[in-house]
Protein backbone atom coordinates (compact mmCIF):
# COMPACT_ATOMS: atom_id res chain seq x y z
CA UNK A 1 103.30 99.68 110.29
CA UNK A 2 104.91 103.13 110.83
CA UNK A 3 103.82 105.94 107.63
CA UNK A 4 106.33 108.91 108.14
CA UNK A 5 104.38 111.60 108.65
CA UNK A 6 106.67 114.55 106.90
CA UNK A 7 106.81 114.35 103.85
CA UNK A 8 110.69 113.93 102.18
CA UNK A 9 112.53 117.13 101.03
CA UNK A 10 113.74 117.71 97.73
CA UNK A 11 116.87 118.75 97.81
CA UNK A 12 117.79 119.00 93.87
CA UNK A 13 114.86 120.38 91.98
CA UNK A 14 116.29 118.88 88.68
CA UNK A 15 113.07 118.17 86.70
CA UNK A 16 114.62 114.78 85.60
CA UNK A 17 112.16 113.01 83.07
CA UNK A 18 113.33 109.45 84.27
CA UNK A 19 115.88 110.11 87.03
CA UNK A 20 117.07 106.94 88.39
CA UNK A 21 120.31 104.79 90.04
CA UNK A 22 121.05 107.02 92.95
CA UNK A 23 124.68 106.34 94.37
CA UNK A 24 126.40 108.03 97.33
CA UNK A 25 130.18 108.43 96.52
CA UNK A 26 131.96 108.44 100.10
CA UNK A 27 134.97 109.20 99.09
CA UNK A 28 133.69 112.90 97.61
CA UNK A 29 131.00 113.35 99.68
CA UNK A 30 128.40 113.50 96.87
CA UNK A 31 125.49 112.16 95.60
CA UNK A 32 125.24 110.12 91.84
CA UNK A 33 122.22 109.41 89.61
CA UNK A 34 121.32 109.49 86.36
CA UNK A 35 118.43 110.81 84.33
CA UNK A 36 118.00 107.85 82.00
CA UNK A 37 115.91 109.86 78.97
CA UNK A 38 118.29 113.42 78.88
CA UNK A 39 121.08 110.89 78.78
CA UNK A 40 122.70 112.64 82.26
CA UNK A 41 124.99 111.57 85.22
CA UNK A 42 124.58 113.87 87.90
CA UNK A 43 126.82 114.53 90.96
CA UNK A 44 125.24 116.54 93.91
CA UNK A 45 127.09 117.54 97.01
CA UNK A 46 124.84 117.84 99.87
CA UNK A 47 127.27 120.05 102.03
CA UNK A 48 127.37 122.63 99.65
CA UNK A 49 124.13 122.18 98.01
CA UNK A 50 126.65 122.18 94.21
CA UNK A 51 124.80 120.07 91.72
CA UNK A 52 126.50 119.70 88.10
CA UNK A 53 125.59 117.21 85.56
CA UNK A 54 127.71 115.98 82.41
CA UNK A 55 126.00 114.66 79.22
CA UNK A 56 126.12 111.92 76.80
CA UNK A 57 125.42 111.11 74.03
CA UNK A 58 122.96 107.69 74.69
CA UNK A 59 121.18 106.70 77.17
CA UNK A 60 122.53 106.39 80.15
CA UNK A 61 121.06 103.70 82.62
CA UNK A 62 123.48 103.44 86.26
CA UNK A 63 126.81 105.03 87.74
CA UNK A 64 128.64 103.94 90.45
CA UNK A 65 131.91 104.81 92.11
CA UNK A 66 134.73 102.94 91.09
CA UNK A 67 137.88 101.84 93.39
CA UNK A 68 140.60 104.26 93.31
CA UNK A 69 138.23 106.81 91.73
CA UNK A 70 136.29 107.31 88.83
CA UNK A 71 133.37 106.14 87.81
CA UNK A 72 131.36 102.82 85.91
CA UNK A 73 128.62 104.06 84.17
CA UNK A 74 126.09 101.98 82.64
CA UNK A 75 125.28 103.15 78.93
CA UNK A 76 123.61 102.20 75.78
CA UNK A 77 126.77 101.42 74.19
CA UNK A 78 128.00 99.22 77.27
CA UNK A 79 129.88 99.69 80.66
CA UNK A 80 131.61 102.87 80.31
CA UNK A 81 135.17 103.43 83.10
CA UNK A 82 135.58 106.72 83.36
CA UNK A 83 139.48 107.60 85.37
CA UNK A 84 138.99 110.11 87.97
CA UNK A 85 139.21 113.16 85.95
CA UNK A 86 136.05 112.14 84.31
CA UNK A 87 138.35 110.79 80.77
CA UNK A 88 137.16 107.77 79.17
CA UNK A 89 139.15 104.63 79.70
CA UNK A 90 137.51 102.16 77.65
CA UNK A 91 133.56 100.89 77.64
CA UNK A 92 133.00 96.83 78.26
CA UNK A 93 130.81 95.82 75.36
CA UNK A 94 127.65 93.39 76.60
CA UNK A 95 127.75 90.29 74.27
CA UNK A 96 124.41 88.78 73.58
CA UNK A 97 122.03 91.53 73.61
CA UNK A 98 119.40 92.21 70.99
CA UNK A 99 119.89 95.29 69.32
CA UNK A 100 117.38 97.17 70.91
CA UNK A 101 118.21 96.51 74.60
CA UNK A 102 119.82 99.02 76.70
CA UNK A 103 121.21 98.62 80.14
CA UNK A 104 119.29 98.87 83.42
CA UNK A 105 119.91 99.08 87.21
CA UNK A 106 123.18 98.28 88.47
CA UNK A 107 124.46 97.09 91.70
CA UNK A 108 127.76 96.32 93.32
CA UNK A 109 128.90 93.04 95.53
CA UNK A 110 130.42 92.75 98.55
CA UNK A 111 133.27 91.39 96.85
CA UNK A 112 133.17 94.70 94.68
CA UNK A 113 131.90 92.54 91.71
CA UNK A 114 128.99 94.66 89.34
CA UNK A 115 125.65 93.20 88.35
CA UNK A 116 123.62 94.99 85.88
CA UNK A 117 120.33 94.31 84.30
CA UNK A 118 119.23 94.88 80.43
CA UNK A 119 115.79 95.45 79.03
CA UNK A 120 114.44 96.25 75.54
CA UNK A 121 113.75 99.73 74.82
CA UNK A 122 110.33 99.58 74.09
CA UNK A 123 109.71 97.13 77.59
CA UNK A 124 109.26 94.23 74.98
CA UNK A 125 108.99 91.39 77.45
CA UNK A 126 111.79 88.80 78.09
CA UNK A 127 114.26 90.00 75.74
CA UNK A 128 116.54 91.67 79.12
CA UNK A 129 118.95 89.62 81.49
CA UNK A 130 120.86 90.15 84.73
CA UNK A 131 124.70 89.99 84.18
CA UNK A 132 128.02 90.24 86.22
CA UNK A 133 131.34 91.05 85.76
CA UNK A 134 134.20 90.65 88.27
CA UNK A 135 136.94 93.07 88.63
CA UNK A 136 139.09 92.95 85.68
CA UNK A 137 137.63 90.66 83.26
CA UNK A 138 137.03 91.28 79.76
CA UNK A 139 133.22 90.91 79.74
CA UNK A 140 130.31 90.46 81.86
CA UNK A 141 128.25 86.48 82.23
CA UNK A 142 125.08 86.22 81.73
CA UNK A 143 123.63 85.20 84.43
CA UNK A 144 119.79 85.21 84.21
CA UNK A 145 117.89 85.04 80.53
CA UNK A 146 113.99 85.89 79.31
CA UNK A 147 114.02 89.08 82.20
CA UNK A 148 111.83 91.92 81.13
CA UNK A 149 111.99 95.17 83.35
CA UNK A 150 115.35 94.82 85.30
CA UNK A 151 115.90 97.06 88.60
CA UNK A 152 116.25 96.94 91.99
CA UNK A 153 120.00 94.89 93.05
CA UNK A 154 120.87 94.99 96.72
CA UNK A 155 122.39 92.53 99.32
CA UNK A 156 121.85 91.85 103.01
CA UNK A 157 124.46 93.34 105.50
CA UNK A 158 125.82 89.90 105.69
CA UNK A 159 125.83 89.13 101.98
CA UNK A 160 124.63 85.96 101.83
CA UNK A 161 121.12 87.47 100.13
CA UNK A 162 120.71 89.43 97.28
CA UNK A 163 117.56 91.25 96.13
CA UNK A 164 116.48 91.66 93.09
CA UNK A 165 113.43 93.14 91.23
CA UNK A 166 112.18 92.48 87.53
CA UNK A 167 109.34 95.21 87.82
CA UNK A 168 107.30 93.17 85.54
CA UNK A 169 106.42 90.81 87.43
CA UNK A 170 105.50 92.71 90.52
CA UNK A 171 107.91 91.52 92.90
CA UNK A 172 111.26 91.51 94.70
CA UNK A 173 113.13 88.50 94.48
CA UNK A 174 115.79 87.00 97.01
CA UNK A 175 118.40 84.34 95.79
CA UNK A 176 120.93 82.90 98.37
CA UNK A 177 124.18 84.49 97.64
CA UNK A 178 127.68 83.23 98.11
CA UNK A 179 130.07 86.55 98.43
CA UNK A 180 133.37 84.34 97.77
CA UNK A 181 132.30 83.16 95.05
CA UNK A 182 129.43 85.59 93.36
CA UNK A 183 126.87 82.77 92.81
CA UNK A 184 123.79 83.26 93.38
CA UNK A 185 121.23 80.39 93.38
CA UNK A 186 117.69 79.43 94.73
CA UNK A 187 115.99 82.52 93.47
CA UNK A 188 112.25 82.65 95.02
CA UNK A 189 109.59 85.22 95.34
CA UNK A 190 110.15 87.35 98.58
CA UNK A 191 107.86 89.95 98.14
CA UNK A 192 104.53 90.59 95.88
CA UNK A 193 103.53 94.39 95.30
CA UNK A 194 100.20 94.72 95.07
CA UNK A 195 98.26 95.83 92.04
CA UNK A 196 96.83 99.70 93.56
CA UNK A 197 100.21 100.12 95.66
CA UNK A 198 102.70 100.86 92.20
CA UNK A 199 105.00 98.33 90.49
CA UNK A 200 108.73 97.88 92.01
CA UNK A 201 111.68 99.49 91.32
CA UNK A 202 114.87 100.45 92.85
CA UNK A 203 115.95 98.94 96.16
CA UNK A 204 118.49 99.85 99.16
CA UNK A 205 118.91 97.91 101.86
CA UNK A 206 119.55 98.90 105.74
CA UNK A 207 122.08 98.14 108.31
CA UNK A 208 119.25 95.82 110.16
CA UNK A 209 118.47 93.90 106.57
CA UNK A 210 115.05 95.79 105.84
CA UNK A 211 114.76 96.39 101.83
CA UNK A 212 113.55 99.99 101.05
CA UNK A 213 111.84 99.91 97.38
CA UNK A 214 110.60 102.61 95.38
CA UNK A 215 106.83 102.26 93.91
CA UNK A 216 107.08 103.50 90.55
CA UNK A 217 103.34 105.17 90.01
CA UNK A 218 102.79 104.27 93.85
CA UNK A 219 104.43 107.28 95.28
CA UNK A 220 105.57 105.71 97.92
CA UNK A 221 109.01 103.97 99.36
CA UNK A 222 107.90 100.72 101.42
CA UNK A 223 110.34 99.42 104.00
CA UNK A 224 110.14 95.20 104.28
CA UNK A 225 111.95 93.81 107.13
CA UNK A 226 113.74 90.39 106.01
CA UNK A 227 110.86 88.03 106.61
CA UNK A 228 108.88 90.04 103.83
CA UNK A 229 106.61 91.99 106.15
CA UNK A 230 105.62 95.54 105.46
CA UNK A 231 106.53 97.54 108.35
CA UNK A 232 107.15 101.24 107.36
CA UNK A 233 105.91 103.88 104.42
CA UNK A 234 107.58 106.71 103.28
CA UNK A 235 105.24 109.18 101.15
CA UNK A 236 105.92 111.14 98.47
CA UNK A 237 104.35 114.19 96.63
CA UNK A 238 104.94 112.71 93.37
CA UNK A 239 103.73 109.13 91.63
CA UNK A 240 106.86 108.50 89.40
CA UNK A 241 108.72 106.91 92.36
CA UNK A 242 111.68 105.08 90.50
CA UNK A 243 115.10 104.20 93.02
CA UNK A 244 116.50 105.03 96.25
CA UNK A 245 119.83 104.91 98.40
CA UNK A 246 121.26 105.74 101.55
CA UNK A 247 124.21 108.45 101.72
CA UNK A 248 125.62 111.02 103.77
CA UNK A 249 128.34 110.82 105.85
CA UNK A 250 126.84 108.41 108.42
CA UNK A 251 124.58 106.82 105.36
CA UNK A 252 121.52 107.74 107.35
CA UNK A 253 119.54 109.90 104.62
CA UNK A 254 117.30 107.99 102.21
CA UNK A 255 117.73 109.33 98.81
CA UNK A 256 114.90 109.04 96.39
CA UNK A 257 114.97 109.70 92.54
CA UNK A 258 111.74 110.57 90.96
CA UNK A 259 110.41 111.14 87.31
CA UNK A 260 107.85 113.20 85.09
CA UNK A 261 107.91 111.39 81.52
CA UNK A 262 104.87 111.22 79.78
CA UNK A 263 103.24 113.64 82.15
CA UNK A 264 100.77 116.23 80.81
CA UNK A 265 100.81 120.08 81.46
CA UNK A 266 97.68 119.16 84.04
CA UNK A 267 99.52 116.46 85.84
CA UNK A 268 103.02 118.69 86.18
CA UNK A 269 100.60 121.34 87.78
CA UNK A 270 99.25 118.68 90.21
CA UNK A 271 103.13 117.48 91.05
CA UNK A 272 105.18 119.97 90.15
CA UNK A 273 107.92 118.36 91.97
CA UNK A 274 108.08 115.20 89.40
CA UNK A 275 111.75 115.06 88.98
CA UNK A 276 113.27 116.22 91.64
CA UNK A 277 115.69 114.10 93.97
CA UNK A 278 114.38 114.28 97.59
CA UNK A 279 115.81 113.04 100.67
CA UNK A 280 114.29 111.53 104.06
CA UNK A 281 115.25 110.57 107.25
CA UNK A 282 114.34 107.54 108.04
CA UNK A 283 115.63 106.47 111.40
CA UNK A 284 118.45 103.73 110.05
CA UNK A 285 121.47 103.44 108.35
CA UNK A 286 122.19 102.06 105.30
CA UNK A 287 124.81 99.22 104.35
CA UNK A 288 127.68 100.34 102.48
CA UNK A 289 128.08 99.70 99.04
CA UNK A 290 131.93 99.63 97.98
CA UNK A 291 132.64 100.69 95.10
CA UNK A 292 133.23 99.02 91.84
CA UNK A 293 136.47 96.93 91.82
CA UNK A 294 137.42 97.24 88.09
């Protein structure tokens, strides 16, 4: 098993308390995320080192580039499209969901379809699910009921596997994925996180099918090659390890979003990097992920 030996640079010292759902925008050259708890979608640009955020008014879970421009930004009140001058263009209410859920990760298809996850608020268990909505319709399916802690969504460079996590119950799924269609079926256990190593998160996947996931509390991005095996480490000077995602031009930096909620003035002293966004290189390229068709 390789550990990387230097440790990943932060390059955006944003002290986010939950930052999460990193996205690399190819067409601008620039880096998304979101910090979940200040209710912020950021947009960094690594060849200029700009970084600007715009706030809402709710929580704000994912964002993800959207075909033609734009953005789809996953929000308390529902998917938000935002045209490419940042206006409003309508938000895609989520029927179903308890009061007190919010939206989660979010993840694009080959076919440029979005899947999303919800949770409760307060992490009540099984009150989330894992939806998708295809390009143009007027509201998401429900796909999968009774999840708790949705995150990680990814698919293999061939599409015919896509990862998920629900970090409650320690592991990374894999269901066999049809991209034609967007059905997904057989879901199974792939990969169990161990108790002492952190609890799942956020996922990317590489061009050779390995599954990079953040170890929220772990401090730590593992790499797992397809069969499930554990073959590389990438530390981190921080526990609150939450999502990653390949971007730069060639897609061959690993992003990493971190967090410091809940943290005490003695444990900010001990990490005072909690929060930043940091960036590794890893030795492999990522697989694209188009944008949002809608």
């Amino acid at each position: 098993m390789r550990v990387f030996p230097v440790l990943p640079e932060p390059v955006c010292r944003a002290g986010d308390l939950l930052g999460e759902g990193p996205a690399w925008d190819p067409v601008t050259g620039a880096l998304l995320w979101v910090d979940v708890l200040r209710c912020r979608v950021y947009r960094h640009v690594p060849h200029t080192g700009e970084t600007s955020f715009r706030e809402f008014g709710h929580a704000v879970s994912a964002v993800l580039p959207r075909a033609g421009g734009g953005l789809i930004v996953a929000a308390r009140p529902g998917l938000m499209l935002l045209d490419a001058a940042g206006v409003p263009e309508r938000t895609v209410e989520v029927p179903g969901e308890p009061a007190g859920n919010r939206l989660g990760d979010a993840g694009v298809d080959p076919a440029g379809r979005l899947w999303f996850g919800t949770l409760d608020a307060d992490m009540l268990p099984g009150r989330g699910g894992l939806h998708r909505i295809a390009p143009g319709a007027a509201a998401p399916e429900r796909i999968l009921d009774r999840t708790s802690v949705a995150n990680g969504i990814g698919w293999s460079p061939d599409g015919t596997r896509m990862y998920f996590v629900d970090s409650a119950t320690r592991r990374v799924d894999v269901f066999d994925y049809d991209p034609a269609t967007g059905t997904a079926s057989g879901r199974r256990a792939w990969v169990t996180v161990e108790d002492e190593a952190g609890v799942p998160d956020g996922l990317a996947v590489d061009a050779e099918g390995g599954v990079w996931v953040a170890l929220w509390r772990g401090g730590q991005v593992r790499r797992y090659r397809e069969d499930g095996g554990h073959d590389a480490t990438v530390p981190l000077p921080v526990r609150q390890v939450t999502s990653c995602a390949f971007g730069g031009p060639e897609l061959d930096r690993l992003y990493i979003t971190t967090g410091r909620v809940e943290m005490d003035r003695r444990r900010l002293a001990a990490e005072p990097e909690a929060g930043a966004v940091f960036a590794a290189d890893v030795g492999v390229r990522g697989v694209p992920v188009p944008p949002y068709a809608g």
